[in-house]
N, C-alpha and C. Protein backbone atom coordinates (compact mmCIF):
# COMPACT_ATOMS: atom_id res chain seq x y z
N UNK A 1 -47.35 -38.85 29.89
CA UNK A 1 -47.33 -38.04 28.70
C UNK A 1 -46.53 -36.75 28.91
N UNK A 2 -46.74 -36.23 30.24
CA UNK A 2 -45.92 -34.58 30.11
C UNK A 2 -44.28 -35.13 30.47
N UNK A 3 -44.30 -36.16 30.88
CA UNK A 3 -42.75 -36.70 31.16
C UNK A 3 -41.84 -36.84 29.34
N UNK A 4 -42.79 -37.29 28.58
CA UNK A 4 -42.58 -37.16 27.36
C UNK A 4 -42.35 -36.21 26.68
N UNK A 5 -42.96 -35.19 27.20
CA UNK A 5 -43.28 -33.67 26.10
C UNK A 5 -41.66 -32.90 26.89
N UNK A 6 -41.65 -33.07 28.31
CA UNK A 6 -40.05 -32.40 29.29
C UNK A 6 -38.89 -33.14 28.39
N UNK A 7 -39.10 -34.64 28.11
CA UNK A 7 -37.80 -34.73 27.77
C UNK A 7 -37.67 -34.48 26.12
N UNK A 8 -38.72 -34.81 25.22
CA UNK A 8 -38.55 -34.02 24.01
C UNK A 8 -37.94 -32.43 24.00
N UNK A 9 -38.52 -31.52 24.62
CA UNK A 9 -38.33 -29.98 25.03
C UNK A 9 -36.58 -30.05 25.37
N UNK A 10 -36.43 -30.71 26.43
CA UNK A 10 -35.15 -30.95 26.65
C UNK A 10 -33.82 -31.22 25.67
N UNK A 11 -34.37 -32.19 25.05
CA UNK A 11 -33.49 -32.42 24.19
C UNK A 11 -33.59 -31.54 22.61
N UNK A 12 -34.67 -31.33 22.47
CA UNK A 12 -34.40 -29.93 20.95
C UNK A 12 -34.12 -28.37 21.76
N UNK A 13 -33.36 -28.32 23.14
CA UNK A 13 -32.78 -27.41 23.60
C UNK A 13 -31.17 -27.82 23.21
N UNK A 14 -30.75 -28.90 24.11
CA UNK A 14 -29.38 -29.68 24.07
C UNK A 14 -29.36 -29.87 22.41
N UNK A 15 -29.70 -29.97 21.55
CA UNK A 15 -29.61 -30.22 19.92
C UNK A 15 -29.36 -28.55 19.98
N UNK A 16 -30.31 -28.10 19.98
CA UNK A 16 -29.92 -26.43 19.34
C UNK A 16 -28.51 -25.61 20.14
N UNK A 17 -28.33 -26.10 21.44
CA UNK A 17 -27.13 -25.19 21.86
C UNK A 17 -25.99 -26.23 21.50
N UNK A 18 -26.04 -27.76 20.71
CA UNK A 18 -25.09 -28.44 20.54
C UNK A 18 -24.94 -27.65 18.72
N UNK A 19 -25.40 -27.78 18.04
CA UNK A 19 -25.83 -26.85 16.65
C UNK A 19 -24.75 -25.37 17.18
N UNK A 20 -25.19 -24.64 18.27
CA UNK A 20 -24.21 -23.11 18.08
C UNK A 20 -22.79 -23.64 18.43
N UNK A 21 -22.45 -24.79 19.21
CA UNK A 21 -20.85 -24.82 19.85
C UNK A 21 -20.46 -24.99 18.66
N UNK A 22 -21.38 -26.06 17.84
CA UNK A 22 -19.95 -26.93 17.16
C UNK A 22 -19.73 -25.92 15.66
N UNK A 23 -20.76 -25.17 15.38
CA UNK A 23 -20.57 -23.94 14.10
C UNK A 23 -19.61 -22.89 14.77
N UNK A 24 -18.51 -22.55 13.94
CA UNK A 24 -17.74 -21.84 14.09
C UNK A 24 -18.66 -20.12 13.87
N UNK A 25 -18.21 -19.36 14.84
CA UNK A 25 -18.72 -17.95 14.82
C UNK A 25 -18.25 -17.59 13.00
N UNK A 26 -19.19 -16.70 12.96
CA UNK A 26 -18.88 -15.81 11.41
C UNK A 26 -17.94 -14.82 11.75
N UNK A 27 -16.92 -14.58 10.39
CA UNK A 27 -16.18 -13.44 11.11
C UNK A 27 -16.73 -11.95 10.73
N UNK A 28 -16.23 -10.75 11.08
CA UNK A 28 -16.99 -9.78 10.54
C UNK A 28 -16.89 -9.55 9.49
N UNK A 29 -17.97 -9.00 8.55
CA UNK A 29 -17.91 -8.78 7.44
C UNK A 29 -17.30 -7.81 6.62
N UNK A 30 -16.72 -6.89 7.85
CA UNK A 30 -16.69 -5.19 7.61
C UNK A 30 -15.09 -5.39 7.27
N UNK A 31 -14.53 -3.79 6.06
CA UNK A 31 -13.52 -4.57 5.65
C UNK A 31 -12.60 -4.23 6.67
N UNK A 32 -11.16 -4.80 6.98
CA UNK A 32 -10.21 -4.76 7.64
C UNK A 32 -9.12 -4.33 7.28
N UNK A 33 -8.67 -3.20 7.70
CA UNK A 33 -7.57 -2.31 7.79
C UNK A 33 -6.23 -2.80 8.08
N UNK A 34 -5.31 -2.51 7.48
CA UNK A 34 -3.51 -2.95 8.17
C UNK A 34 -3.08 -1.80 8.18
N UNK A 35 -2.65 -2.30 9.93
CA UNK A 35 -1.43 -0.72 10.22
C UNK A 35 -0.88 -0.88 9.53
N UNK A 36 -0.44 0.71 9.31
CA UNK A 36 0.92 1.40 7.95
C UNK A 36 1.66 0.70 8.83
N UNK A 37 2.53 -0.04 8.05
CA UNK A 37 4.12 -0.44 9.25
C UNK A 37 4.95 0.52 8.27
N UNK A 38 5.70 0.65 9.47
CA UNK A 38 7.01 1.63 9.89
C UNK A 38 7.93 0.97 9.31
N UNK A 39 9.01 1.97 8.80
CA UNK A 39 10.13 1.58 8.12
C UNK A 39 11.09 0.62 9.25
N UNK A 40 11.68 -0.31 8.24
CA UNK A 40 12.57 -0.98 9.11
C UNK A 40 14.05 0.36 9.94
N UNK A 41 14.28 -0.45 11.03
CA UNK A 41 14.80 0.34 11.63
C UNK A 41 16.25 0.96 11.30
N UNK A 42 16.69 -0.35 10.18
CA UNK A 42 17.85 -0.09 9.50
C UNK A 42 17.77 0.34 8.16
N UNK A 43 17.18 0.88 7.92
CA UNK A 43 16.54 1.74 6.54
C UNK A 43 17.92 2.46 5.95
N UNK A 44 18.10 2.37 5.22
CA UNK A 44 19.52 2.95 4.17
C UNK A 44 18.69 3.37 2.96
N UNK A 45 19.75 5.01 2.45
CA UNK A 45 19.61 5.56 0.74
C UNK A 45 19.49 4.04 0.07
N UNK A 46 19.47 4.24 -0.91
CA UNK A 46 19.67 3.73 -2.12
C UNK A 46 20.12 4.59 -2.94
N UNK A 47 21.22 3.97 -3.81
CA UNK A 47 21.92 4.96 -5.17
C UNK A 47 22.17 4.05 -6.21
N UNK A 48 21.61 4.43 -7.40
CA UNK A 48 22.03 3.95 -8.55
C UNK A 48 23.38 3.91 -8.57
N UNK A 49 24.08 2.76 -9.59
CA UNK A 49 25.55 3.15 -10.21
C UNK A 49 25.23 4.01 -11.57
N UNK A 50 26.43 4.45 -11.50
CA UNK A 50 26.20 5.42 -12.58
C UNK A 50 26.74 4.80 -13.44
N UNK A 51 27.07 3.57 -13.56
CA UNK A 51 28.06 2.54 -14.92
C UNK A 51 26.60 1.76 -15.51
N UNK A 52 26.02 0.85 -14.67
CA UNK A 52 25.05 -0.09 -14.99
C UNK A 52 24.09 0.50 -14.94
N UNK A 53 23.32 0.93 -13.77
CA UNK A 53 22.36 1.60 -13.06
C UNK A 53 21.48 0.49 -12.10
N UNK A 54 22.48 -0.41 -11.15
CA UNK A 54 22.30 -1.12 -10.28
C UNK A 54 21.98 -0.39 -9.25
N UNK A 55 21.16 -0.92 -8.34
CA UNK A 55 20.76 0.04 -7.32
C UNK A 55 21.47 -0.46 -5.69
N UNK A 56 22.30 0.04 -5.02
CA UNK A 56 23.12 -0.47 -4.09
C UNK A 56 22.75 0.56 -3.11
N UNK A 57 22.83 0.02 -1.46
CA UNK A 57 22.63 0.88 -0.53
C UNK A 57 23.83 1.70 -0.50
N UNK A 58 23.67 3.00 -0.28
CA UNK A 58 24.84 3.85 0.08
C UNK A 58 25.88 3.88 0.63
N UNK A 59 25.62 3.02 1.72
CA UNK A 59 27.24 2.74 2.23
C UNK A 59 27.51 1.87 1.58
N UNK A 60 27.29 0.69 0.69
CA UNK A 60 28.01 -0.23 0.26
C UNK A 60 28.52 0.52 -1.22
N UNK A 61 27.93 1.37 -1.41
CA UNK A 61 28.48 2.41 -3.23
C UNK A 61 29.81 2.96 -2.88
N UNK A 62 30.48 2.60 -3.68
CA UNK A 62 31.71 3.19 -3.78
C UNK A 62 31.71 4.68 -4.63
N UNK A 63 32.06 5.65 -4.23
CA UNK A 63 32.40 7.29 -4.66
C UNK A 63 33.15 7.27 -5.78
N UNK A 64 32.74 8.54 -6.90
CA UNK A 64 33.66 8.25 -7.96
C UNK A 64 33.23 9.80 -8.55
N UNK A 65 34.03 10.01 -10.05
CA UNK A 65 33.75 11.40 -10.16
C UNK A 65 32.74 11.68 -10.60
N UNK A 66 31.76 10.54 -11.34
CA UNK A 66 30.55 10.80 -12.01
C UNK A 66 29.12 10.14 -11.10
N UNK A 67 29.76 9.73 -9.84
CA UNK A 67 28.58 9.15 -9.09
C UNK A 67 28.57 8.42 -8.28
N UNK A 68 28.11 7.48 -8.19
CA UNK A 68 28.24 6.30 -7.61
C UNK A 68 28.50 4.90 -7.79
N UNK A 69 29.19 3.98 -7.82
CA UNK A 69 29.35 2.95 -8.27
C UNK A 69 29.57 1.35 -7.29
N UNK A 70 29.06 0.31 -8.24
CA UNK A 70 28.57 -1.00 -7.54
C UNK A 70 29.95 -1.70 -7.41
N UNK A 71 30.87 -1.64 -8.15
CA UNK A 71 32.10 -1.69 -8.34
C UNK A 71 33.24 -1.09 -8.42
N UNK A 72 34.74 -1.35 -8.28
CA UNK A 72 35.62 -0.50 -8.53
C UNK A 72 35.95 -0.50 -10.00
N UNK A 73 35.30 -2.15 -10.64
CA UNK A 73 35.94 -2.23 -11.82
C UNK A 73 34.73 -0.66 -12.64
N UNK A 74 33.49 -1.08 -12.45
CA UNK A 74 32.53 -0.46 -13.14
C UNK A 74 33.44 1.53 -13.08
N UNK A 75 33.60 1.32 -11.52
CA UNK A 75 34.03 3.31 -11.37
C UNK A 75 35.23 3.13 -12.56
N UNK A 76 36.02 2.44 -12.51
CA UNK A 76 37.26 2.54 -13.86
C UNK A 76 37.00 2.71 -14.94
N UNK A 77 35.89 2.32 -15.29
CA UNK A 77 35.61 2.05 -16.35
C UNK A 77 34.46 3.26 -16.99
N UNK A 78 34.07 3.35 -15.77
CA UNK A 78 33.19 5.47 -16.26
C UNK A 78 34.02 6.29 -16.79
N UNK A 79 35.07 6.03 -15.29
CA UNK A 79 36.30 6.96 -15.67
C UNK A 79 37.34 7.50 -16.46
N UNK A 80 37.54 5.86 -16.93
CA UNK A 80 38.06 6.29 -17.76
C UNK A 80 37.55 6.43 -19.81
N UNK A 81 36.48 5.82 -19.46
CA UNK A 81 35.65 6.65 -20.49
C UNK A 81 35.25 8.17 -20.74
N UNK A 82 35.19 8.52 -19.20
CA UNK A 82 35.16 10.35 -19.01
C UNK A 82 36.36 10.99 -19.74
N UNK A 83 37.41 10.23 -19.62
CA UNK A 83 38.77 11.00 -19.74
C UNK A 83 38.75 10.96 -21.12
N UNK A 84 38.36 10.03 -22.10
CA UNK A 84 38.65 10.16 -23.06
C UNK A 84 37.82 11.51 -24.39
């Protein structure tokens, strides 16, 4: 009889630590934060055109008398609207 009662005991041990492997842990409940990320390292202005109001990185804007522009046709075409 106590050979009976060891291996019952035994085995609703092996059941209960087979029960914690195979359940996946809980995750925490608490809320979770994201690092601020940092600007990319190639970070460029931005400038409107002053024809459309497209927004182009700075070095790719072409210079003009009223601003900035996405095009050469667009700067011609400020321009020579200015003149008139």
């Amino acid at each position: 009889m106590k050979y009976l009662i060891l291996i019952l005991v035994l085995a609703l041990v092996f059941f209960v630590l087979g029960l914690k492997r195979a359940r996946p842990s809980r995750p925490d409940p608490g809320p979770k934060r994201e690092a601020p990320k940092a600007p990319a390292a190639g970070a460029q202005d931005i400038v409107a055109c002053a024809e459309c109001g497209l927004h182009v990185p700075l070095a790719d804007a072409l210079p003009g008398l009223g601003g900035h522009f996405c095009s050469a046709a667009h700067r011609h075409a400020f321009e020579a609207r200015s003149r008139s």
